[in-house]
PDB file of N, CA and C in Angstrom:
ATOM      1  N   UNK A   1       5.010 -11.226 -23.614  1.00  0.00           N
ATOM      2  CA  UNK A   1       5.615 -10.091 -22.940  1.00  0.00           C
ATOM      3  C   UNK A   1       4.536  -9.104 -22.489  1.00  0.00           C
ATOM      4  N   UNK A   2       3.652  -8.634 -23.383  1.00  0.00           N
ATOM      5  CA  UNK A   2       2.756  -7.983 -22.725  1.00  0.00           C
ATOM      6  C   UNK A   2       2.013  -8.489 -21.903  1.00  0.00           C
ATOM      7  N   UNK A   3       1.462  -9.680 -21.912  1.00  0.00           N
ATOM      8  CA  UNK A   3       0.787 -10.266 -20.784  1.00  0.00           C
ATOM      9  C   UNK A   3       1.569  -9.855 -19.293  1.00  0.00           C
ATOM     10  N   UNK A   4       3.070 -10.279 -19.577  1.00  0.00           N
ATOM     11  CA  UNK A   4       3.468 -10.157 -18.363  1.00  0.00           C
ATOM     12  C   UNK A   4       3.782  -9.162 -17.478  1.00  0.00           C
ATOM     13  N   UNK A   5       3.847  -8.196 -18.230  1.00  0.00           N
ATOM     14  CA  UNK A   5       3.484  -6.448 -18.084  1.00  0.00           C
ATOM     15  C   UNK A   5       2.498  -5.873 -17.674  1.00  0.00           C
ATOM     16  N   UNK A   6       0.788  -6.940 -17.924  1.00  0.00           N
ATOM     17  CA  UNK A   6       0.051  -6.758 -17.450  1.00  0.00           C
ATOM     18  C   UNK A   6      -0.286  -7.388 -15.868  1.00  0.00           C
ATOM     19  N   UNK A   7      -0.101  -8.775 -15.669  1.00  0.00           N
ATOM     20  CA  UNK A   7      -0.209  -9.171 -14.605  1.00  0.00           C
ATOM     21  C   UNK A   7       0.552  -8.992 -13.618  1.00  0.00           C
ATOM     22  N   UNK A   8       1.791  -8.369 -13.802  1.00  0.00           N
ATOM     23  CA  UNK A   8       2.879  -7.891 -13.240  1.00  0.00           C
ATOM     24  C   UNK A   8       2.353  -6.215 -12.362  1.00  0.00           C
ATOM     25  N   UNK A   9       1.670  -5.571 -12.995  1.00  0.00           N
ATOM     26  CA  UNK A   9       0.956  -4.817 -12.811  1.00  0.00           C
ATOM     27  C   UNK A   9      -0.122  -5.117 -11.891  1.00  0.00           C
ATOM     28  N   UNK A  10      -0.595  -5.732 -12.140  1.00  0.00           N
ATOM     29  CA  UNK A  10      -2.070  -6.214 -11.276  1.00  0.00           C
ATOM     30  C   UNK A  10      -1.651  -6.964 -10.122  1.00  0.00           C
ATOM     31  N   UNK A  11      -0.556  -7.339 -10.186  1.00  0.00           N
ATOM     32  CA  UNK A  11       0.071  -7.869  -8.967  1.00  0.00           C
ATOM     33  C   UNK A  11       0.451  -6.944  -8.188  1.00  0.00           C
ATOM     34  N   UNK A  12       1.060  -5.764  -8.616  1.00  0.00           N
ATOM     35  CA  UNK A  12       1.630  -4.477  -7.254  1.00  0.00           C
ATOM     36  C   UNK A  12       0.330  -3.994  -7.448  1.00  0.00           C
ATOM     37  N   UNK A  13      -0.387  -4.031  -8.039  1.00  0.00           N
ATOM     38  CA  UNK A  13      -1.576  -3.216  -7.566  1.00  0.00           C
ATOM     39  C   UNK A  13      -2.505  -4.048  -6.142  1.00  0.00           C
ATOM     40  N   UNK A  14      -2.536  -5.581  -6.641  1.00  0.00           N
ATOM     41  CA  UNK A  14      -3.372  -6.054  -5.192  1.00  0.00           C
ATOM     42  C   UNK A  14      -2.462  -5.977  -4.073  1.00  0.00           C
ATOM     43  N   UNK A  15      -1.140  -5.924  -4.262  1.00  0.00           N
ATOM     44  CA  UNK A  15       0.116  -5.386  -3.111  1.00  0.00           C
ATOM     45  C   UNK A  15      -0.423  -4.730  -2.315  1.00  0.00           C
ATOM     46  N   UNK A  16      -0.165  -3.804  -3.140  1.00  0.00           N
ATOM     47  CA  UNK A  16      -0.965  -2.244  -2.849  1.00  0.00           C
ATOM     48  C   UNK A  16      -2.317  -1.897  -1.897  1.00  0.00           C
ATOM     49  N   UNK A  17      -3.004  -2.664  -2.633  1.00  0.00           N
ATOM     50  CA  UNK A  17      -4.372  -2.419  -1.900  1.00  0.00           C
ATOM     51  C   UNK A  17      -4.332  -3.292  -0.576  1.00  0.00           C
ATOM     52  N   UNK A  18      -3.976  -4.144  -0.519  1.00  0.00           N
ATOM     53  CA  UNK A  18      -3.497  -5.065   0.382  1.00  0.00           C
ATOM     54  C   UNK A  18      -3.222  -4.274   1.662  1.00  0.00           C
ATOM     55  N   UNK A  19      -2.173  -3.658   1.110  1.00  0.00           N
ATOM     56  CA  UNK A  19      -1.030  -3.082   2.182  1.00  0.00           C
ATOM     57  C   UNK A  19      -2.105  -2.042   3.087  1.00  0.00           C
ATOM     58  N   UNK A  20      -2.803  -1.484   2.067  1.00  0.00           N
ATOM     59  CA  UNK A  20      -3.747  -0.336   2.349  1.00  0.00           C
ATOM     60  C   UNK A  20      -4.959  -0.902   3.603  1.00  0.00           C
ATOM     61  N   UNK A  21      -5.401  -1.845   2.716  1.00  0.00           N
ATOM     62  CA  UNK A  21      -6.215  -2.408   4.047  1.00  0.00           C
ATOM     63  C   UNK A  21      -5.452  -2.598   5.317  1.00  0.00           C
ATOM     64  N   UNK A  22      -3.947  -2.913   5.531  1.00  0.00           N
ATOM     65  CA  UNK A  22      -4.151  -3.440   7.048  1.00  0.00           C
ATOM     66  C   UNK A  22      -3.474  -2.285   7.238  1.00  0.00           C
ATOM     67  N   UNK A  23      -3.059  -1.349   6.870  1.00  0.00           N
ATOM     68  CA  UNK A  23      -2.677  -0.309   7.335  1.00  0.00           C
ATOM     69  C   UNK A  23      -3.818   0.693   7.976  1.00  0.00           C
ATOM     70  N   UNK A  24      -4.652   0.761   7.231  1.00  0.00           N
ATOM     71  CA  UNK A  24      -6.182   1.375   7.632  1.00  0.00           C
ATOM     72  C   UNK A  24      -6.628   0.341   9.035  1.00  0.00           C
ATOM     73  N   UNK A  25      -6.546  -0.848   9.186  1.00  0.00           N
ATOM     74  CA  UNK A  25      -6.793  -0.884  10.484  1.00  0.00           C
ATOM     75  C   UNK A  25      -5.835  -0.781  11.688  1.00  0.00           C
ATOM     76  N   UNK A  26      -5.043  -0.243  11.473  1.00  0.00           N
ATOM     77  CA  UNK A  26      -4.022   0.005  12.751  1.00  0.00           C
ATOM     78  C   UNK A  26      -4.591   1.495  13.339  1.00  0.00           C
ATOM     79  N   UNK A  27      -4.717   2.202  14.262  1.00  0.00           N
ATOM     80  CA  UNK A  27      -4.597   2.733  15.133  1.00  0.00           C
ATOM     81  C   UNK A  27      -3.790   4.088  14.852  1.00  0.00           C
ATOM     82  N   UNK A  28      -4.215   5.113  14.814  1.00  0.00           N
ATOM     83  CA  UNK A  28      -3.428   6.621  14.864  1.00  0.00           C
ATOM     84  C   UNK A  28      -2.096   6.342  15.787  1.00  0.00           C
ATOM     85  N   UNK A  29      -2.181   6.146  16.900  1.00  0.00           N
ATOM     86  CA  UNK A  29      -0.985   5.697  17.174  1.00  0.00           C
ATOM     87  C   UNK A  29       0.082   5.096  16.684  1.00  0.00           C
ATOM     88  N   UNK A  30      -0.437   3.671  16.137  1.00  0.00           N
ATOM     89  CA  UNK A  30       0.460   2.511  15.311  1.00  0.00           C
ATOM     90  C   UNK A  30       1.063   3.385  14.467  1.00  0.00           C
ATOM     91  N   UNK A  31       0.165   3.551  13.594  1.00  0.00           N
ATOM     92  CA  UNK A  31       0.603   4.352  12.229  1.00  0.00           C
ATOM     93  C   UNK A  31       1.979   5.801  12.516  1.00  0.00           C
ATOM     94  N   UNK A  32       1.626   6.146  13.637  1.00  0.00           N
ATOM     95  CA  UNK A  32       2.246   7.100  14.499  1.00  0.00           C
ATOM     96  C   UNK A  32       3.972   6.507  14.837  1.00  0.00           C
ATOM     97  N   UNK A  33       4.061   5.339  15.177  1.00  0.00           N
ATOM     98  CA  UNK A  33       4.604   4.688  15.539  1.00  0.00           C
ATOM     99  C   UNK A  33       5.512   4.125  14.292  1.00  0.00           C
ATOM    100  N   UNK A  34       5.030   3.864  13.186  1.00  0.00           N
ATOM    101  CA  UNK A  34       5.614   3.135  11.986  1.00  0.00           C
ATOM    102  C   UNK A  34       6.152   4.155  10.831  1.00  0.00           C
ATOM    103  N   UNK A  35       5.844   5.892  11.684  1.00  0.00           N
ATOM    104  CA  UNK A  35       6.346   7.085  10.714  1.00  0.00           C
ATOM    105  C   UNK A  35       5.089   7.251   9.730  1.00  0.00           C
ATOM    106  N   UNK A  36       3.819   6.797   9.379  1.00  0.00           N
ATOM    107  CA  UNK A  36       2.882   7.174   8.531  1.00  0.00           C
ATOM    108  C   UNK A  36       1.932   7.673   9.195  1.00  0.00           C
ATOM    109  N   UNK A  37       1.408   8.798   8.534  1.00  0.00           N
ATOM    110  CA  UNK A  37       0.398   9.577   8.990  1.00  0.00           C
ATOM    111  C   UNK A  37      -0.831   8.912   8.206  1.00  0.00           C
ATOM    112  N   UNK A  38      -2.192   8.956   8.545  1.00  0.00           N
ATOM    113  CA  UNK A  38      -3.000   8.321   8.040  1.00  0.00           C
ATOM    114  C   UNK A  38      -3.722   8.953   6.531  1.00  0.00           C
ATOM    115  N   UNK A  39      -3.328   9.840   6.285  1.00  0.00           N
ATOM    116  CA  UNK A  39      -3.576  10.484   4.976  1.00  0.00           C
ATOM    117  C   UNK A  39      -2.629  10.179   4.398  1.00  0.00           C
ATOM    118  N   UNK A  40      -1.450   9.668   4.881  1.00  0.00           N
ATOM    119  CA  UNK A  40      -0.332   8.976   3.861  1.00  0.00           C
ATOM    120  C   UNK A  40      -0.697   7.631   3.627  1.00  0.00           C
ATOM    121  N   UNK A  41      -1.256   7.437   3.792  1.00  0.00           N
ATOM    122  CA  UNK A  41      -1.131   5.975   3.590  1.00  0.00           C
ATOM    123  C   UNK A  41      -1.737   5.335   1.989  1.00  0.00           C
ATOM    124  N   UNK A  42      -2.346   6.330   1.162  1.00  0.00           N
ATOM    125  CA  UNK A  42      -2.326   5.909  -0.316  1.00  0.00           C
ATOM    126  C   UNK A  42      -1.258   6.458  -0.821  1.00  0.00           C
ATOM    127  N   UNK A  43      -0.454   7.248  -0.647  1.00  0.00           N
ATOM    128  CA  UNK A  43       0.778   7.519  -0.950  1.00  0.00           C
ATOM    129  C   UNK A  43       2.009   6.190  -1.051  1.00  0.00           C
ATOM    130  N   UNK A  44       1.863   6.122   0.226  1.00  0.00           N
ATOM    131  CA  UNK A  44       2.549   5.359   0.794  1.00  0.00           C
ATOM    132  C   UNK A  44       2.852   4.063  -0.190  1.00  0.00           C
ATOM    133  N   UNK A  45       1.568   3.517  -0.073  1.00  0.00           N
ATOM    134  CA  UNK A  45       1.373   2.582  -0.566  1.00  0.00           C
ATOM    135  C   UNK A  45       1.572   1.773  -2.134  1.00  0.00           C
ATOM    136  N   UNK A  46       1.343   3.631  -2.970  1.00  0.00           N
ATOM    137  CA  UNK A  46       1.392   3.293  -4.148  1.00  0.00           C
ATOM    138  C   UNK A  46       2.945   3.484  -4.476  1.00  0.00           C
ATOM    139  N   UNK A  47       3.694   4.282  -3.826  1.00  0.00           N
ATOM    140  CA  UNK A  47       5.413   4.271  -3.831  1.00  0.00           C
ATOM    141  C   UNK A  47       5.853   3.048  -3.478  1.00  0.00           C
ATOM    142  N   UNK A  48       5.488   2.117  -2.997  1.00  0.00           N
ATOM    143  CA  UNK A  48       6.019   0.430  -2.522  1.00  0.00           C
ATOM    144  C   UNK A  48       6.843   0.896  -1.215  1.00  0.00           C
ATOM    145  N   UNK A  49       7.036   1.897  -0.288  1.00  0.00           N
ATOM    146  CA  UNK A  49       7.762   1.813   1.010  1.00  0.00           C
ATOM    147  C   UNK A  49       7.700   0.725   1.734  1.00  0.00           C
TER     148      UNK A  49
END
């Protein structure tokens, strides 16, 4: 059980970072476009939107 608590974890976390990277390469616009401002986007990210 704890294991799975842990990797379960480490799994929304590479989500996360994931998400972060291709969000960081889109375009002020895009991001503009998809409702995130680019200072949101660790926010964003770590809430699971």
């Amino acid at each position: 059980m704890f294991l799975s608590v842990i990797l379960s974890g480490l799994r929304r976390w590479l989500r996360a970072r994931e998400t972060a990277r291709q969000l960081n390469t889109l375009s002020d616009r895009e991001l503009s476009d998809i409702g995130i401002a680019r200072h949101d986007i660790a926010q964003v990210t770590r809430q699971g939107r």
